[in-house]
N, C-alpha and C. Protein backbone atom coordinates (compact mmCIF):
# COMPACT_ATOMS: atom_id res chain seq x y z
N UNK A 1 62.05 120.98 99.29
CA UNK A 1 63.34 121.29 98.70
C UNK A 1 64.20 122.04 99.69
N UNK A 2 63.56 122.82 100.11
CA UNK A 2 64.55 123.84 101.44
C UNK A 2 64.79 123.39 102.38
N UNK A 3 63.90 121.91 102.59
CA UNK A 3 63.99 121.57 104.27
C UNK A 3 64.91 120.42 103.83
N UNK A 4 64.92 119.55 102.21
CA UNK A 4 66.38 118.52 101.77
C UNK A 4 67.75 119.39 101.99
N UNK A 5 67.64 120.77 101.73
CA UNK A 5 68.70 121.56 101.75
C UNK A 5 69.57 121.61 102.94
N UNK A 6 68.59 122.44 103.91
CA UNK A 6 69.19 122.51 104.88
C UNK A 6 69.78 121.10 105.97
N UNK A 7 69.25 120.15 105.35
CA UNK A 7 69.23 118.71 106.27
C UNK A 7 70.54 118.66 105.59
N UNK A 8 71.07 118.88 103.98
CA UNK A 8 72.15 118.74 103.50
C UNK A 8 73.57 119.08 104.56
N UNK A 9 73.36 120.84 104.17
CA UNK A 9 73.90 121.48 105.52
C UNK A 9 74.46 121.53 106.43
N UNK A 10 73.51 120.79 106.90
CA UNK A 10 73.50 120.56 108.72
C UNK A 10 74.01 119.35 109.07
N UNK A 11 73.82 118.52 108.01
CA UNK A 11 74.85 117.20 108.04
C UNK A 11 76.35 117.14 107.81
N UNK A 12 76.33 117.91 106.72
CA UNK A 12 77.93 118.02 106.46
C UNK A 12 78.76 119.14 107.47
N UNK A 13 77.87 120.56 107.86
CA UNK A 13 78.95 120.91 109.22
C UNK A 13 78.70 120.17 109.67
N UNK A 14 78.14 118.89 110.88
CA UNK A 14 78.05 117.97 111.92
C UNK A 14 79.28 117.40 110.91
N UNK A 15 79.67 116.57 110.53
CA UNK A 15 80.28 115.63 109.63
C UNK A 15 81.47 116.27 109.78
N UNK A 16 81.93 118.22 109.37
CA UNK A 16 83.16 118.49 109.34
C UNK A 16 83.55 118.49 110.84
N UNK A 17 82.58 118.68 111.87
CA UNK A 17 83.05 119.38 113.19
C UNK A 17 83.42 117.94 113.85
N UNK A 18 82.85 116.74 113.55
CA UNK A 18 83.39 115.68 114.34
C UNK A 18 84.20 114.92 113.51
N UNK A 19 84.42 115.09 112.66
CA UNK A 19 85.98 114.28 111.69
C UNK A 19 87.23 115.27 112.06
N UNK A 20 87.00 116.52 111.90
CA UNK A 20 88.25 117.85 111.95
C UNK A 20 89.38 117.58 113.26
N UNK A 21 88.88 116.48 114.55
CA UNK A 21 90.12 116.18 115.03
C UNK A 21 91.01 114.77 114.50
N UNK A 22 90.10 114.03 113.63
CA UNK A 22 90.89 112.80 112.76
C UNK A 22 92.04 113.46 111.59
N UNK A 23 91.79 115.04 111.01
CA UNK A 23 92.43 115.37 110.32
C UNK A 23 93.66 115.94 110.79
N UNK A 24 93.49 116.88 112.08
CA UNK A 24 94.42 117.28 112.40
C UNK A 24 95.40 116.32 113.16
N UNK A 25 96.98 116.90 112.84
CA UNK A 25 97.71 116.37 113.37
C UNK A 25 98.83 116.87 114.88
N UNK A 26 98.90 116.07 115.86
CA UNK A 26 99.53 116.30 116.80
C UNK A 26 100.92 115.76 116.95
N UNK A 27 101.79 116.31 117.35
CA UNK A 27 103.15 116.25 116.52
C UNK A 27 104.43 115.25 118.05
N UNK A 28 104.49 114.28 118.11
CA UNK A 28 105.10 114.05 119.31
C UNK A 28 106.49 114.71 119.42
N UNK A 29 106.91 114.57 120.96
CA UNK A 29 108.04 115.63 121.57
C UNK A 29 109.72 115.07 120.13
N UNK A 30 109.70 113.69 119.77
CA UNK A 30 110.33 113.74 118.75
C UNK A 30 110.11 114.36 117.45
N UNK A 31 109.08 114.04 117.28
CA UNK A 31 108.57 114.49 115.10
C UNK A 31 108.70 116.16 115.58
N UNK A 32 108.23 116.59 116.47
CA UNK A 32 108.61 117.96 117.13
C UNK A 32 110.29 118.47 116.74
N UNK A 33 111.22 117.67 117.41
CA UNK A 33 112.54 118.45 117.98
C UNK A 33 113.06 118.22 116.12
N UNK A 34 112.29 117.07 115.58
CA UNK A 34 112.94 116.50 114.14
C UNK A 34 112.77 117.91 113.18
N UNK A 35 111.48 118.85 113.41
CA UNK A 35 111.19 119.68 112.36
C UNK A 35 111.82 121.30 113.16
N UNK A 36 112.06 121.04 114.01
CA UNK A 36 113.08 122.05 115.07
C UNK A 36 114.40 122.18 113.93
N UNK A 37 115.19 121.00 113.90
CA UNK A 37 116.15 120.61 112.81
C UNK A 37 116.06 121.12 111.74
N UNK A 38 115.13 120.73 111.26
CA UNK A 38 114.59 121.21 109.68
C UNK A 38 114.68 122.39 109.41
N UNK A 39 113.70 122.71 110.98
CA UNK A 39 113.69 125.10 110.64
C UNK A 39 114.36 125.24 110.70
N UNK A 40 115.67 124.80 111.39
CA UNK A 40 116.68 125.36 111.02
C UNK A 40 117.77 126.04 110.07
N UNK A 41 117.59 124.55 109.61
CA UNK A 41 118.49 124.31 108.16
C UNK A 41 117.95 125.80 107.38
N UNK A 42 116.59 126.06 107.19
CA UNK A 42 116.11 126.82 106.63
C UNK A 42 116.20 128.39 106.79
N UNK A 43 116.62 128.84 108.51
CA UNK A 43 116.39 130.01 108.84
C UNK A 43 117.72 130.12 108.92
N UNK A 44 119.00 129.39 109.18
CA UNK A 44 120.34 130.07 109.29
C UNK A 44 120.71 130.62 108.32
N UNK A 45 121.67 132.46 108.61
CA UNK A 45 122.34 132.90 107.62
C UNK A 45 123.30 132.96 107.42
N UNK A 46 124.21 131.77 108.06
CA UNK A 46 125.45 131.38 107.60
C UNK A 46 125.87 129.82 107.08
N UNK A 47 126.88 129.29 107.26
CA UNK A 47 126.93 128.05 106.23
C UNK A 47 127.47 127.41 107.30
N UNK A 48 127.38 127.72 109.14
CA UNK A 48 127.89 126.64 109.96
C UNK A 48 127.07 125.59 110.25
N UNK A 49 125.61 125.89 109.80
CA UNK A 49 123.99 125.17 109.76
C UNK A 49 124.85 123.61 109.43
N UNK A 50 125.64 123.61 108.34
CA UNK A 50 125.72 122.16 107.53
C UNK A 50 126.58 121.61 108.42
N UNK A 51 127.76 121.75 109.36
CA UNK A 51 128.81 121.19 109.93
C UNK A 51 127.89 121.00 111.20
N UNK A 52 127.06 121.35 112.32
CA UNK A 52 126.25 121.51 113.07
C UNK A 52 125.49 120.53 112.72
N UNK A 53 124.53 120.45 111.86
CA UNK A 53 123.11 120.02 111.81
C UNK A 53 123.79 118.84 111.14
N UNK A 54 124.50 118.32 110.26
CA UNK A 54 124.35 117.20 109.64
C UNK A 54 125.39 116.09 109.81
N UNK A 55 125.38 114.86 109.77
CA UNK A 55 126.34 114.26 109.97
C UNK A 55 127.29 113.76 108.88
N UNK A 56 128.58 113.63 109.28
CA UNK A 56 129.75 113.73 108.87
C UNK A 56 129.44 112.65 106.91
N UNK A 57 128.85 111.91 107.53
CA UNK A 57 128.63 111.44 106.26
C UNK A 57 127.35 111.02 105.18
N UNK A 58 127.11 112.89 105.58
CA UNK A 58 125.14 112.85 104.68
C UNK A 58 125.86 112.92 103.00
N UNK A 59 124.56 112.76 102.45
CA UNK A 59 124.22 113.13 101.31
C UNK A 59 123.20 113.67 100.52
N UNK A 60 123.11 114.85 100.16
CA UNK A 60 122.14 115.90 99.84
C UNK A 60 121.64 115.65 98.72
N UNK A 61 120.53 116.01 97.90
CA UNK A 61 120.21 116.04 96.67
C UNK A 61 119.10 116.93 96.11
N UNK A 62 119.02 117.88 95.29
CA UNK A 62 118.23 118.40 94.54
C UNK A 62 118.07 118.46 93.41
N UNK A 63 117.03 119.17 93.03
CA UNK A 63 116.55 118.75 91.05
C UNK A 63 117.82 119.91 90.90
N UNK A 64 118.37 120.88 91.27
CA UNK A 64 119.57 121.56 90.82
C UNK A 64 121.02 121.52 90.56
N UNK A 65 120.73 119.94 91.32
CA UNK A 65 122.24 119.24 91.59
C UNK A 65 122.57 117.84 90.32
N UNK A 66 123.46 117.41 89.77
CA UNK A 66 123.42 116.42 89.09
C UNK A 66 123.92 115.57 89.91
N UNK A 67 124.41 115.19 90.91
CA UNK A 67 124.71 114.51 91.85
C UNK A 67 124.90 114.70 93.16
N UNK A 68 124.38 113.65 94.18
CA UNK A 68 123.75 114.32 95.38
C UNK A 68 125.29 115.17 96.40
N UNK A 69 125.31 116.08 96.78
CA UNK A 69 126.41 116.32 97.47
C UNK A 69 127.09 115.88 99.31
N UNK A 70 127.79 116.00 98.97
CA UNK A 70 128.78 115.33 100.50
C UNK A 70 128.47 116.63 101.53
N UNK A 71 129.31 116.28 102.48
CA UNK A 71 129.14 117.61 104.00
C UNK A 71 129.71 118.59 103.49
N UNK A 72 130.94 118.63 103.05
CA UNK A 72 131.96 119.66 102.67
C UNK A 72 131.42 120.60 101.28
N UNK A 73 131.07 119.74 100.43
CA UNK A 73 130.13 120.50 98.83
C UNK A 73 129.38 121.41 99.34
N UNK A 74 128.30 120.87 100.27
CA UNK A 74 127.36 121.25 100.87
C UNK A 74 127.68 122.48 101.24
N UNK A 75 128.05 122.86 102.22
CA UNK A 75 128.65 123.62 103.34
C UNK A 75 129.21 125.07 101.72
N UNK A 76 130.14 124.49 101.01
CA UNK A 76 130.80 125.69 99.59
C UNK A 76 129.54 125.91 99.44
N UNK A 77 128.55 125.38 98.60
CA UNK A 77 127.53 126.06 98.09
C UNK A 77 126.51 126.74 98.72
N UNK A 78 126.82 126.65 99.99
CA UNK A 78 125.95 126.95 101.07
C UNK A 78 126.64 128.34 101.51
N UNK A 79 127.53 128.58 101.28
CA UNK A 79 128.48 130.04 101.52
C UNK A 79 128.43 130.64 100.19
N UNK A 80 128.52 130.07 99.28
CA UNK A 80 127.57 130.58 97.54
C UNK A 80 126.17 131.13 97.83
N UNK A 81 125.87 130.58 98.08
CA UNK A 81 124.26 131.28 97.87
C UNK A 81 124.25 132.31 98.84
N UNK A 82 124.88 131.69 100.05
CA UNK A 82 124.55 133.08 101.21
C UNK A 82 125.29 134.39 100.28
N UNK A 83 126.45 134.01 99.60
CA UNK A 83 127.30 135.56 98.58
C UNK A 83 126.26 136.11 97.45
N UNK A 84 125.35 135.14 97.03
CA UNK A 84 124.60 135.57 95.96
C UNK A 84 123.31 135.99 96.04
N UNK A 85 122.75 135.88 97.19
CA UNK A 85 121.49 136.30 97.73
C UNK A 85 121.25 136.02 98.95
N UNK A 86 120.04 135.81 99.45
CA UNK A 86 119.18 136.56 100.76
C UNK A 86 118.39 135.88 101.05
N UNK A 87 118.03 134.97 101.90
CA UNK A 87 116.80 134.93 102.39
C UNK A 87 116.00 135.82 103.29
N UNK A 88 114.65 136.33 102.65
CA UNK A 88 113.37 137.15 103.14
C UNK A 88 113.00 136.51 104.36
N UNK A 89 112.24 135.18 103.88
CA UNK A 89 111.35 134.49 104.64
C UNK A 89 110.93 133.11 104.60
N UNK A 90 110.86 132.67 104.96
CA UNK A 90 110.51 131.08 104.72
C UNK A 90 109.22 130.62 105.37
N UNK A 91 108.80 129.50 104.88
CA UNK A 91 107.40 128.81 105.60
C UNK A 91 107.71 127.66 105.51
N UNK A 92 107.86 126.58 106.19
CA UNK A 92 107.24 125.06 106.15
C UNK A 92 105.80 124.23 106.71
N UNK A 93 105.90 123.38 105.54
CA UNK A 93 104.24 122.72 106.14
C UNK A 93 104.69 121.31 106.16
N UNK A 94 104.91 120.96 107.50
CA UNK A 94 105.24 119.32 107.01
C UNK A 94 103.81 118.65 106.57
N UNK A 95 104.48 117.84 106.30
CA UNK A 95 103.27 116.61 105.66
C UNK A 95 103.14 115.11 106.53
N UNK A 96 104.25 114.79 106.57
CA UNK A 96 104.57 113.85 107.78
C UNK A 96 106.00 113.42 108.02
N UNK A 97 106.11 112.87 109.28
CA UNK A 97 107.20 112.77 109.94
C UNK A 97 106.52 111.43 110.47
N UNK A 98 107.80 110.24 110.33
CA UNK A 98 107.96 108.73 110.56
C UNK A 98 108.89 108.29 111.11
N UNK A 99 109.29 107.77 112.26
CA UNK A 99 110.47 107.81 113.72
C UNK A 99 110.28 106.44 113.73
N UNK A 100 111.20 106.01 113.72
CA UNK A 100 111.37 104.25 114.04
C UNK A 100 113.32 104.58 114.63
N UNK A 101 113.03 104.32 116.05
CA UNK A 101 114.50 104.03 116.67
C UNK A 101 115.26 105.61 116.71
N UNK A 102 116.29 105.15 116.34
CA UNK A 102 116.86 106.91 116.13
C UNK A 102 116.97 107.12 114.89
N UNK A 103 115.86 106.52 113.52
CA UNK A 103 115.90 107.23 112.26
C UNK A 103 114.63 108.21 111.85
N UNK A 104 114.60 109.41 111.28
CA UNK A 104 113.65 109.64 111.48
C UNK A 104 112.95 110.31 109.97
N UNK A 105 112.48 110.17 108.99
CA UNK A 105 111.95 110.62 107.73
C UNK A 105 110.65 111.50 107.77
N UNK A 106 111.27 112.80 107.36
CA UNK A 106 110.58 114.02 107.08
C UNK A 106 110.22 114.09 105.82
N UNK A 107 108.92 114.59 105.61
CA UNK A 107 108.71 114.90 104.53
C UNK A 107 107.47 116.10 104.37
N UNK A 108 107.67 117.13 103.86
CA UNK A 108 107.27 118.74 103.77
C UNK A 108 107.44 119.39 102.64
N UNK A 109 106.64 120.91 102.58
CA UNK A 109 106.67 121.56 102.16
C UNK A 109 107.58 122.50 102.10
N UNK A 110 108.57 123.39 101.37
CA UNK A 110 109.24 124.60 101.72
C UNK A 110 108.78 125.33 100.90
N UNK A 111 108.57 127.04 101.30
CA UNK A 111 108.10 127.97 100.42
C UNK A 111 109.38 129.46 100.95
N UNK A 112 110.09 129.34 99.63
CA UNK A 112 111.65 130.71 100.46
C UNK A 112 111.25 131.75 99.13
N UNK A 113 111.19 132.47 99.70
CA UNK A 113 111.35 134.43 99.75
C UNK A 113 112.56 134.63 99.50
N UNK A 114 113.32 134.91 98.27
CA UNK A 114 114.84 135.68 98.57
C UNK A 114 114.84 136.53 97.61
N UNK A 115 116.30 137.63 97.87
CA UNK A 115 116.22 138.37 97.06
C UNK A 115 118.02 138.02 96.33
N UNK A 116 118.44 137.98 95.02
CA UNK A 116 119.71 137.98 94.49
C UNK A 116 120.14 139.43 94.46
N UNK A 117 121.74 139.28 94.53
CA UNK A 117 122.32 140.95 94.60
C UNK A 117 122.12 141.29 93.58
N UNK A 118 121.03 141.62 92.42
CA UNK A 118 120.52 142.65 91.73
C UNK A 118 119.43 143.16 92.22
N UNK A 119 118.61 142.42 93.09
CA UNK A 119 117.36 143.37 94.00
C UNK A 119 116.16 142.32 93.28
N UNK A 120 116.49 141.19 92.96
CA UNK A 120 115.36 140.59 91.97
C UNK A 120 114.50 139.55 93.24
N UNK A 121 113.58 139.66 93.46
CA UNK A 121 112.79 139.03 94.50
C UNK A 121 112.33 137.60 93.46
N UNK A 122 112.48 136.53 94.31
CA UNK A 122 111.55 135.28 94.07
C UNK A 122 111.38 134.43 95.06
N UNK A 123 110.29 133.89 94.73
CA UNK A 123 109.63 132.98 95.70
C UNK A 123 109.58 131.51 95.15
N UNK A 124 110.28 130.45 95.92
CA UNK A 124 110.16 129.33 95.28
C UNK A 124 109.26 127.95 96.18
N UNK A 125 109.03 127.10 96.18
CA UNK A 125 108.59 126.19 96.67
C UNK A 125 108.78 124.60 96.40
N UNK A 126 109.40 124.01 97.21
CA UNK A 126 110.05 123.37 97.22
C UNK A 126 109.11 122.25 98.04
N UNK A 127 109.65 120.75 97.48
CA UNK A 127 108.72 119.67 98.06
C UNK A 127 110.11 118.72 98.59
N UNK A 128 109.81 118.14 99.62
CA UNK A 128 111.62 117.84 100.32
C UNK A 128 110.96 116.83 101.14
N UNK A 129 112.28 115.54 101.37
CA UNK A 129 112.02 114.46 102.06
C UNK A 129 113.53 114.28 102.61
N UNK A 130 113.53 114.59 104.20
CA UNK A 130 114.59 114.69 104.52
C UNK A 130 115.01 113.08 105.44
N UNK A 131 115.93 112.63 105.50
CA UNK A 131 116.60 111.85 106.80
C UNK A 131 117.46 111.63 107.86
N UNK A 132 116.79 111.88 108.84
CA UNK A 132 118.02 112.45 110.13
C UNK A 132 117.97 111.27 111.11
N UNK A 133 119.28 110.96 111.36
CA UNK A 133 119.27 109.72 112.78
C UNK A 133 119.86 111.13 113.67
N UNK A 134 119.85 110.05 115.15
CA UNK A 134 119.79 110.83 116.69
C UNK A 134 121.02 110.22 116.67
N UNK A 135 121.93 111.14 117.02
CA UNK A 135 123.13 110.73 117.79
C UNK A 135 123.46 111.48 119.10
N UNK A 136 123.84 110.82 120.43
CA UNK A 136 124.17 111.42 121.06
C UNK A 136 123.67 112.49 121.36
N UNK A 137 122.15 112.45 121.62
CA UNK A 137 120.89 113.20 121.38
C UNK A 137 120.01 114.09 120.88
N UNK A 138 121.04 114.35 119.48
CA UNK A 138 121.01 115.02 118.85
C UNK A 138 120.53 114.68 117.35
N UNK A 139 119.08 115.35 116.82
CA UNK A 139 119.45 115.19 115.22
C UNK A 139 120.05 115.53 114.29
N UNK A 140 120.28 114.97 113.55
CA UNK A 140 121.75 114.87 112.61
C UNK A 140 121.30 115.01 111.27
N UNK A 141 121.23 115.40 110.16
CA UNK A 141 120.91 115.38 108.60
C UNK A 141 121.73 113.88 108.46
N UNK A 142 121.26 112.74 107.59
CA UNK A 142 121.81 111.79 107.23
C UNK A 142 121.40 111.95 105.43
N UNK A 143 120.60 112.51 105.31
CA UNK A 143 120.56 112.66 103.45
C UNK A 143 119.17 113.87 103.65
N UNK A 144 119.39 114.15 102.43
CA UNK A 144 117.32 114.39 101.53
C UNK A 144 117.23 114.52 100.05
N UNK A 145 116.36 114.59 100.12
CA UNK A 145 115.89 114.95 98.61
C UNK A 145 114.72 116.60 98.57
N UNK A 146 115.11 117.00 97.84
CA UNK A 146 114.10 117.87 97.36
C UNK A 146 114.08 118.89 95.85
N UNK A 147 112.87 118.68 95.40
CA UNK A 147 112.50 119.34 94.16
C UNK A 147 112.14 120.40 94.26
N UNK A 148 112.39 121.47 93.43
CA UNK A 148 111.10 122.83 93.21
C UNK A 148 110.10 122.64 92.43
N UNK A 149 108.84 122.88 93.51
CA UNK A 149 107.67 122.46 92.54
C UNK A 149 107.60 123.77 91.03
N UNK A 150 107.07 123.17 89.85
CA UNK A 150 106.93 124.08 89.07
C UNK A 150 106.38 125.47 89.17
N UNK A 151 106.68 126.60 88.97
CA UNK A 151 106.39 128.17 89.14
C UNK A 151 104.86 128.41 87.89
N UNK A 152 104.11 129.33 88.48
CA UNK A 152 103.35 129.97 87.88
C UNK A 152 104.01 131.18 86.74
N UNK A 153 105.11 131.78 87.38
CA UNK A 153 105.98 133.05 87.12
C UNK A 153 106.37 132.66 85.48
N UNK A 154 106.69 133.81 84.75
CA UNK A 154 106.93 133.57 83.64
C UNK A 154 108.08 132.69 83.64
């Protein structure tokens, strides 16, 4: 019984230690500069992120929005929120990134830390699929989508 055990064991670390580089992922110098873009969007604390990062004729969308918004919407509500609160901190985990030509589809995790001007802290998490073409060597926001995953919080 102890010696089926340990054969158990000893098979499955061998098993994790030589699969664990099939799992991990290595990110090329594009899917790289693509989520460069992304942090961005996420870490600026002003609303020039949207005129900068996206192109002239994206379209945005969230579960908060009833219809997806233009550059200019974007950009107002994006100077709204910076008046109504704070970002703490942020994390992203992409999930994957898919490059064909100069289009390129992100798709990740977001987890934001903020606080609203009453001092009320929340943490939300967000599941997002973004699309950026290269122009002029640059990535560009061309749309996304993203939901907040459901809260534990009352």
């Amino acid at each position: 019984m102890l010696a089926s055990l340990r054969y158990a064991v000893l098979s499955a670390a061998t098993l994790c230690l030589l699969t664990a580089p099939l799992v991990a992922q290595t990110w090329s110098p594009d899917q790289q500069a693509v989520m460069a873009v992304v942090d961005a969007t996420w870490t600026e604390n002003d609303a020039t992120w949207v005129t900068r990062l996206t192109h002239p004729e994206m379209l945005g969308w969230s579960d908060s929005s009833p219809i997806p918004r233009d550059q200019a919407t974007t950009g107002r509500w994006s100077d709204h929120g910076l008046e109504s609160s704070s970002g703490l901190m942020h994390s992203l985990a992409p999930v994957g990134i898919a490059i064909r030509g100069n289009t390129a589809v992100a798709h990740y995790y977001a987890s934001v830390s903020a606080e609203d001007s009453d001092g009320k802290r929340e943490t939300t998490t967000s599941r997002c699929t973004d699309t950026l073409i290269r122009e002029g060597g640059e990535w560009l926001y061309l749309g996304w989508f993203c939901y907040d995953e459901p809260s534990d919080e009352g």
